[in-house]
PDB file of N, CA and C in Angstrom:
ATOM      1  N   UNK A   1     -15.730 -12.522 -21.540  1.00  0.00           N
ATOM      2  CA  UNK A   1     -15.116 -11.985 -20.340  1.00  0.00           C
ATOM      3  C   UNK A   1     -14.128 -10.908 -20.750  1.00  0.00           C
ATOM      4  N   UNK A   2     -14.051  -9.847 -20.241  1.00  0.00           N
ATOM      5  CA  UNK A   2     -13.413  -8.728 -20.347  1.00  0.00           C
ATOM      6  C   UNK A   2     -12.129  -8.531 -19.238  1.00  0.00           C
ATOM      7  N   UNK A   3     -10.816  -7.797 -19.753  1.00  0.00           N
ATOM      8  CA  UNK A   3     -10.034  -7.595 -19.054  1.00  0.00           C
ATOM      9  C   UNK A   3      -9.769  -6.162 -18.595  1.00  0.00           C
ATOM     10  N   UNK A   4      -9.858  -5.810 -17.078  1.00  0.00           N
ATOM     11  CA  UNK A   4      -9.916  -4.056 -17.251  1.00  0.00           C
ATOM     12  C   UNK A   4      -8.438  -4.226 -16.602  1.00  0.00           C
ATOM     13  N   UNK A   5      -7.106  -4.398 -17.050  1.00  0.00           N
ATOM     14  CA  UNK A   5      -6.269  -3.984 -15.691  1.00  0.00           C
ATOM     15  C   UNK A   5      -6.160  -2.679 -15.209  1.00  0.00           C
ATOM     16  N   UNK A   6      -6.359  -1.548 -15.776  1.00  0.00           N
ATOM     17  CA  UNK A   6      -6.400  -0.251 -14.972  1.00  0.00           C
ATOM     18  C   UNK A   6      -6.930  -0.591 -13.498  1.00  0.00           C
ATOM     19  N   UNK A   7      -7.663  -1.177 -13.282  1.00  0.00           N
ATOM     20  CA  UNK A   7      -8.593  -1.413 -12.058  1.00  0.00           C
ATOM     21  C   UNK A   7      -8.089  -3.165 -11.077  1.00  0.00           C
ATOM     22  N   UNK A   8      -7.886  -4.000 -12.016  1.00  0.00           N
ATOM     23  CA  UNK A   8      -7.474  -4.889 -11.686  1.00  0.00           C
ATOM     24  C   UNK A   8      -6.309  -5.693 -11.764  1.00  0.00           C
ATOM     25  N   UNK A   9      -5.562  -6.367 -11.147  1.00  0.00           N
ATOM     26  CA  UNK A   9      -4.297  -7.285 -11.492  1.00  0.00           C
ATOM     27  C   UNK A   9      -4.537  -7.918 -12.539  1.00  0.00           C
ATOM     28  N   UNK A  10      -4.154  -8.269 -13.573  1.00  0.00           N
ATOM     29  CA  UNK A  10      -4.447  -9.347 -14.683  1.00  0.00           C
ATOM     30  C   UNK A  10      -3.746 -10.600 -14.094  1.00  0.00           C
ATOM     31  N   UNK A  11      -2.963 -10.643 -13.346  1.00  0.00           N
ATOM     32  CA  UNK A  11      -2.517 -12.373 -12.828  1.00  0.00           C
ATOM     33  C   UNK A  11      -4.067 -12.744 -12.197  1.00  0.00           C
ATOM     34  N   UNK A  12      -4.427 -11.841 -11.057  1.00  0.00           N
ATOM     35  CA  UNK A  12      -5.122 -12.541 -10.198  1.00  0.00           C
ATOM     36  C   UNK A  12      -6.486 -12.119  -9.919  1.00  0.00           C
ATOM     37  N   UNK A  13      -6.697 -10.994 -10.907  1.00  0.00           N
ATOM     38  CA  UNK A  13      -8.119  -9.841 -10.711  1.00  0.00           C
ATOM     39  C   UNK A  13      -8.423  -9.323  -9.564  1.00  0.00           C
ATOM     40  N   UNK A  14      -7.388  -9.330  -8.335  1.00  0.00           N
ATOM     41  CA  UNK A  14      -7.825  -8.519  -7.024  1.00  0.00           C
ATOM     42  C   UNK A  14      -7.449  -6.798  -7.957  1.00  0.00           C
ATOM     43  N   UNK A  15      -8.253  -5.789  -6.696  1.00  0.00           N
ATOM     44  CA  UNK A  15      -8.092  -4.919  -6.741  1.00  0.00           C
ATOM     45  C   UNK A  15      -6.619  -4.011  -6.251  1.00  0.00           C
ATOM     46  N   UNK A  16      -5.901  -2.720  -6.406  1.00  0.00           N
ATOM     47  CA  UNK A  16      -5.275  -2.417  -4.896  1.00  0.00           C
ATOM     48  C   UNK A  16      -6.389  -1.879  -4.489  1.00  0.00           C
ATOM     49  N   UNK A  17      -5.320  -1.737  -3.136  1.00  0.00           N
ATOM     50  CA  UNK A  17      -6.533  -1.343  -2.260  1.00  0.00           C
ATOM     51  C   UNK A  17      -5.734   0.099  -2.013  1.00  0.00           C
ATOM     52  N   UNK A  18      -6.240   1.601  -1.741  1.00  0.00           N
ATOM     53  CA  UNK A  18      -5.408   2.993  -1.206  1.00  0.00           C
ATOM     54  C   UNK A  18      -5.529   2.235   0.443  1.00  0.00           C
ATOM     55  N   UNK A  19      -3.778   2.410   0.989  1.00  0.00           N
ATOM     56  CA  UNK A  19      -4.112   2.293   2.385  1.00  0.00           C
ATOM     57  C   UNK A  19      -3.350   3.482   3.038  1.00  0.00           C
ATOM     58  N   UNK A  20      -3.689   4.211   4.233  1.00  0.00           N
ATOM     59  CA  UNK A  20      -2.748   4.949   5.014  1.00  0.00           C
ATOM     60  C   UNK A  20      -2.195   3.995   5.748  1.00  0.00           C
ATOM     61  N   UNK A  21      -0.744   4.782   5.644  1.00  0.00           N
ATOM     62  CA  UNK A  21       0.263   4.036   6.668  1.00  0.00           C
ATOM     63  C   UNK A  21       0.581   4.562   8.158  1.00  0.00           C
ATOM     64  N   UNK A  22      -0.039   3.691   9.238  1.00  0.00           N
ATOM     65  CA  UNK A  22       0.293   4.225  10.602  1.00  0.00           C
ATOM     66  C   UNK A  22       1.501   3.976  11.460  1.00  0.00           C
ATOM     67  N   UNK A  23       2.092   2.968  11.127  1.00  0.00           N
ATOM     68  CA  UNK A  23       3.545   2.633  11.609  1.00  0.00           C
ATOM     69  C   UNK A  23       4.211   2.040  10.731  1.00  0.00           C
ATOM     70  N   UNK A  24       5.821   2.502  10.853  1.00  0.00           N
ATOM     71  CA  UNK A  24       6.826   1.844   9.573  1.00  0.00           C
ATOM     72  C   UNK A  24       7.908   1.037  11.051  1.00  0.00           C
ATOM     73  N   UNK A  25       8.152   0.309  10.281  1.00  0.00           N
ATOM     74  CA  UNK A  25       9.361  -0.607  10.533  1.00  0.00           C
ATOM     75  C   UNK A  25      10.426  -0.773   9.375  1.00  0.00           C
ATOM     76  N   UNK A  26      11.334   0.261   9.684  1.00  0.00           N
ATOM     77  CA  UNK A  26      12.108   0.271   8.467  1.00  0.00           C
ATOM     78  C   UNK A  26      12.929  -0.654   8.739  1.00  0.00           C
ATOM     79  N   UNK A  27      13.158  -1.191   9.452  1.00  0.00           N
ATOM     80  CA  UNK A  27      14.273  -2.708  10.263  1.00  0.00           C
ATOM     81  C   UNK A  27      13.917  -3.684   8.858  1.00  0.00           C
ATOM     82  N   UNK A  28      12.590  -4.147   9.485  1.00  0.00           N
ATOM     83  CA  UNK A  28      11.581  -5.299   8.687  1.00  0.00           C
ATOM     84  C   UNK A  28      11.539  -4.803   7.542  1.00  0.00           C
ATOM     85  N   UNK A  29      11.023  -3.789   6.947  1.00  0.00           N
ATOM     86  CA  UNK A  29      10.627  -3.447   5.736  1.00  0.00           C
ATOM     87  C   UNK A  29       9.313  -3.637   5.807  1.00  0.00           C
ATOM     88  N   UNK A  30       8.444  -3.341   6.886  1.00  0.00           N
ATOM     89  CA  UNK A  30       7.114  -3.493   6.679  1.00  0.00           C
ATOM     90  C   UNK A  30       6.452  -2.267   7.511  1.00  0.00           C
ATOM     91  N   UNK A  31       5.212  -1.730   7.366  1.00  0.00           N
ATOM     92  CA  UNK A  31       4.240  -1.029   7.545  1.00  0.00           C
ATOM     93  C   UNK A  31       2.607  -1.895   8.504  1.00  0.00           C
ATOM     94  N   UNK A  32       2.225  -1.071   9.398  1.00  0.00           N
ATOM     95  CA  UNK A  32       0.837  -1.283   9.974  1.00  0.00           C
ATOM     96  C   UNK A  32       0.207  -0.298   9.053  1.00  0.00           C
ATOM     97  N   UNK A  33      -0.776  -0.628   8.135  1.00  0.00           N
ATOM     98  CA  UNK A  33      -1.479   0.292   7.107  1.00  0.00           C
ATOM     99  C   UNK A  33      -3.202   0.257   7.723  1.00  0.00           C
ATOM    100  N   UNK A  34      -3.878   1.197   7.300  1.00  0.00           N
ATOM    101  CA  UNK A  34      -5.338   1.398   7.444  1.00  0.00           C
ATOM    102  C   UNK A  34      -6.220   1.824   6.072  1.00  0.00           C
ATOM    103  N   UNK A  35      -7.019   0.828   5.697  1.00  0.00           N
ATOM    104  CA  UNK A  35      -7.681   1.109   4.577  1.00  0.00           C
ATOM    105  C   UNK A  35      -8.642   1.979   5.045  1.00  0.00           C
ATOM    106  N   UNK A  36      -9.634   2.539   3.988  1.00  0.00           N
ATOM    107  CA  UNK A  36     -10.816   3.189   4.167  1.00  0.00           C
ATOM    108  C   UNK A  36     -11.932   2.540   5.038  1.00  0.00           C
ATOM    109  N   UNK A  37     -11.859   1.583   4.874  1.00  0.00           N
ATOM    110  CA  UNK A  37     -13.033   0.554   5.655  1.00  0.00           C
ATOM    111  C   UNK A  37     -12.632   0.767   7.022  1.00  0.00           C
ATOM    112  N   UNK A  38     -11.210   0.631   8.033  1.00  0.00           N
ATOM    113  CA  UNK A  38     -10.768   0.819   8.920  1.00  0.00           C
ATOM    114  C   UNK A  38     -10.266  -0.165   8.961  1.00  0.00           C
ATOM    115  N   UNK A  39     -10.290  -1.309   8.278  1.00  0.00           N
ATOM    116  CA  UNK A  39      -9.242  -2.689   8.430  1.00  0.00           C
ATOM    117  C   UNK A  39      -7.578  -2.134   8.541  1.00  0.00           C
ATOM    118  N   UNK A  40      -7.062  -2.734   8.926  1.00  0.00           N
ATOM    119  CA  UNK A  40      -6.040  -2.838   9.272  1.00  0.00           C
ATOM    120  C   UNK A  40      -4.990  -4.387   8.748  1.00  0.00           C
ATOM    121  N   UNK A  41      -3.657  -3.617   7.960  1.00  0.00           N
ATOM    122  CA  UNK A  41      -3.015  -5.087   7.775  1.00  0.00           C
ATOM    123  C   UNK A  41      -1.151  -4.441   7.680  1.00  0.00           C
ATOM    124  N   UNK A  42      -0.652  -5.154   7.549  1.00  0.00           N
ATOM    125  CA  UNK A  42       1.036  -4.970   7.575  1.00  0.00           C
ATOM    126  C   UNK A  42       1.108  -5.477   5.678  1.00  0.00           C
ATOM    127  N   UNK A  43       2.047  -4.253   6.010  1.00  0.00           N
ATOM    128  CA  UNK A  43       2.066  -4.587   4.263  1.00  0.00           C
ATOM    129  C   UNK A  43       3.517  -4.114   3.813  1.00  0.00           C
ATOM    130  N   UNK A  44       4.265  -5.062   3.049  1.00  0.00           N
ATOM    131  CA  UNK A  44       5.516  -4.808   2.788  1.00  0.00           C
ATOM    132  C   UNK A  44       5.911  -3.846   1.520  1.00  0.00           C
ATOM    133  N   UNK A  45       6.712  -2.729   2.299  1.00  0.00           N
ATOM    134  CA  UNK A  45       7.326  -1.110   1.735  1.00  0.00           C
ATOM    135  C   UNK A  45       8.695  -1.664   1.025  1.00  0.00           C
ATOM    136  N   UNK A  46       8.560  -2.512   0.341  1.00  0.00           N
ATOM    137  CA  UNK A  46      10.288  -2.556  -0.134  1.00  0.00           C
ATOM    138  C   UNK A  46      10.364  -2.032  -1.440  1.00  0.00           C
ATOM    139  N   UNK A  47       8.827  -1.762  -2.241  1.00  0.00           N
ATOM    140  CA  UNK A  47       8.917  -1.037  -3.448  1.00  0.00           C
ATOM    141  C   UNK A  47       8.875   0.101  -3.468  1.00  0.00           C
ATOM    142  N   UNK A  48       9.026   0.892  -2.312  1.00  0.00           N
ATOM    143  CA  UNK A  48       8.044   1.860  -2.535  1.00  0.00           C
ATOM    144  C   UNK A  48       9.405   3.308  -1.569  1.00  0.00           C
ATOM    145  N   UNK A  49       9.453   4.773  -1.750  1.00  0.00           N
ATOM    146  CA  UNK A  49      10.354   5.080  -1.274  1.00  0.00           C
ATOM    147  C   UNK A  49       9.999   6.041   0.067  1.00  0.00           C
ATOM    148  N   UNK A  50      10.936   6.099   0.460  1.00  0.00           N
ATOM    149  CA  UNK A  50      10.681   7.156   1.955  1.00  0.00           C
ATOM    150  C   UNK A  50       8.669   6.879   2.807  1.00  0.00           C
ATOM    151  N   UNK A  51       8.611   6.513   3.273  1.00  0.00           N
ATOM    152  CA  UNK A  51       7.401   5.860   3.728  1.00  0.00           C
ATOM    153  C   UNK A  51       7.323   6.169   5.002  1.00  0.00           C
ATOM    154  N   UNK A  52       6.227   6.623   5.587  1.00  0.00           N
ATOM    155  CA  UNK A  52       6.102   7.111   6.503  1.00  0.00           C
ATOM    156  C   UNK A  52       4.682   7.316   7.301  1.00  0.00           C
ATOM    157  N   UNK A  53       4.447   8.035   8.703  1.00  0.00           N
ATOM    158  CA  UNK A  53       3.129   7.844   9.102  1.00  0.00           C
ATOM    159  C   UNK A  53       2.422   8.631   8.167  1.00  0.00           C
ATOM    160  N   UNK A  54       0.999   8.533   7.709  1.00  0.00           N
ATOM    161  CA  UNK A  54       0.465   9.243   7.059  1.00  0.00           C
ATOM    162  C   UNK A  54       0.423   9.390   5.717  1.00  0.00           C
ATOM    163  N   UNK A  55       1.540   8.384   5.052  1.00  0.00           N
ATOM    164  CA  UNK A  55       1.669   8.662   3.586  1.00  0.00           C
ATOM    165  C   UNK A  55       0.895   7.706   3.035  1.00  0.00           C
ATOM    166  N   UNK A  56       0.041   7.825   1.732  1.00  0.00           N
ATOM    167  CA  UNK A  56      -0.530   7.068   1.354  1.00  0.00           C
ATOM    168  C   UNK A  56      -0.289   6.209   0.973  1.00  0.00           C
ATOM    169  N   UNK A  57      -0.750   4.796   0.489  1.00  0.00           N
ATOM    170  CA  UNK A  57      -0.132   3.789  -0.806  1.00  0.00           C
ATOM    171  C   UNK A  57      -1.408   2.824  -1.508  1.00  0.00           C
ATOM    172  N   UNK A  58      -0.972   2.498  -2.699  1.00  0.00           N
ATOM    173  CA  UNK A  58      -1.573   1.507  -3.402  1.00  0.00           C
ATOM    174  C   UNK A  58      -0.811   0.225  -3.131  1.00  0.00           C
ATOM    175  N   UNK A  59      -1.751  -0.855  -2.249  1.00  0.00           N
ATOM    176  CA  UNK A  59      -1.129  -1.721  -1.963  1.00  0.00           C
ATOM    177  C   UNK A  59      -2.282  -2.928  -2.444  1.00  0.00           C
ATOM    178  N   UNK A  60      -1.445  -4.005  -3.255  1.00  0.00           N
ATOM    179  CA  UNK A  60      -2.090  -4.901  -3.688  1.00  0.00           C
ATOM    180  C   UNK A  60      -1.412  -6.139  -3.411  1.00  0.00           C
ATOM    181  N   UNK A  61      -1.881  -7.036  -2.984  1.00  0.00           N
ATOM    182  CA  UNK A  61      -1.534  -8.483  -2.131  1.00  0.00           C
ATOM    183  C   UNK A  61      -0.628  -8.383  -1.103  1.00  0.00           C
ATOM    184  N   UNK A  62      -0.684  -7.578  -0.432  1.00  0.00           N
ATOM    185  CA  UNK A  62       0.409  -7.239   0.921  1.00  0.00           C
ATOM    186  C   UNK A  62       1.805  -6.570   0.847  1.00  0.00           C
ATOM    187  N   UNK A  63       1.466  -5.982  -0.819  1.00  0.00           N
ATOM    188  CA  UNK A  63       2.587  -5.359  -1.078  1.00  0.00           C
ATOM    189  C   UNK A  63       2.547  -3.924  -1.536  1.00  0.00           C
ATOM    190  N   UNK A  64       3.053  -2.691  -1.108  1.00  0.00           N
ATOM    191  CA  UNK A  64       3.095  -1.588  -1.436  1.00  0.00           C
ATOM    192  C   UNK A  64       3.848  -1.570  -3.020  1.00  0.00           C
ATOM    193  N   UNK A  65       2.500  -1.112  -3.935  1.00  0.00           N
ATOM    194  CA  UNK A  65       3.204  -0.686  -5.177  1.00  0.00           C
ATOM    195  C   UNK A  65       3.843   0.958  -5.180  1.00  0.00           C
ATOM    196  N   UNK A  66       3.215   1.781  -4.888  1.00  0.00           N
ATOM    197  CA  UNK A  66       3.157   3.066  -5.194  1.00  0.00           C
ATOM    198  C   UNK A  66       2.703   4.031  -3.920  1.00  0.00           C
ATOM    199  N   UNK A  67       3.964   4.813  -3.823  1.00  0.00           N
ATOM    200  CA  UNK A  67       3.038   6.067  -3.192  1.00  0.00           C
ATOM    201  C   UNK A  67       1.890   6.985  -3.905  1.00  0.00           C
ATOM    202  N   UNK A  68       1.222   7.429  -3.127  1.00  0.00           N
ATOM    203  CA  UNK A  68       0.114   8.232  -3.892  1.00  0.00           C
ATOM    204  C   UNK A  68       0.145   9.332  -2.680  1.00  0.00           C
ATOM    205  N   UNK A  69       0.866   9.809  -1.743  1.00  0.00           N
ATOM    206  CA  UNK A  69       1.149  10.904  -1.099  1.00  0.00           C
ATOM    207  C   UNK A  69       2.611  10.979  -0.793  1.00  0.00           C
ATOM    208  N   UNK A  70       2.952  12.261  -0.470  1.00  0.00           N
ATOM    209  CA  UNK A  70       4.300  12.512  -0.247  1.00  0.00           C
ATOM    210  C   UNK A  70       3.891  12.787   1.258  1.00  0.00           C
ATOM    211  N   UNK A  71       4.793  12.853   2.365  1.00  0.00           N
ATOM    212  CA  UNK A  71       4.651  13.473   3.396  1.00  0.00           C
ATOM    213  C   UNK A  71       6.152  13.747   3.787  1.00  0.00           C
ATOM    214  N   UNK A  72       6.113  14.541   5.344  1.00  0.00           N
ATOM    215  CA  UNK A  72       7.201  14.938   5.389  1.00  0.00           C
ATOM    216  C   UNK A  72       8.164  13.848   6.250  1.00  0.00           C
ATOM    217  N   UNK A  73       9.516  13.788   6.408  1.00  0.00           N
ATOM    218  CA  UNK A  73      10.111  12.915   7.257  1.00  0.00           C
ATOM    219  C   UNK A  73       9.820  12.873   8.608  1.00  0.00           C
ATOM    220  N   UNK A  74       9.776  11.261   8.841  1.00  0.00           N
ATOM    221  CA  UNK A  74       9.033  11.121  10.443  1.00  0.00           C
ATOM    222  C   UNK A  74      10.416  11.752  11.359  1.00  0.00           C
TER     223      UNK A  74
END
């Protein structure tokens, strides 16, 4: 058995997933995000900085690791 983490978590072998973010709740600290598929889930922005509609993220187990777009302030 082989380990790729570039691609996978090594705790748990899920993937992230890239999601766009369509609504922030900066109150909560959470996001309504949209993957490629069109699923839809809330995913918590507390790692991650300035977040907004439209900005991208790598989010893996309901948690935003990384932006992967900048956008401008909502």
């Amino acid at each position: 058995m082989s380990c790729d983490a570039a691609t996978h978590c090594v705790t748990c072998a899920d993937e992230g997933i890239r999601m766009r973010v369509m609504r922030v709740n900066h109150e909560s600290g959470l996001a309504l995000c949209a993957a490629d598929d069109g699923a839809h889930s809330t995913v918590d922005i507390a790692l991650v900085d300035a977040v907004n509609p439209g900005t991208e993220l790598l989010v893996h187990a309901g948690v935003a690791l990384v932006t992967l777009t900048e956008t401008a302030p909502a």
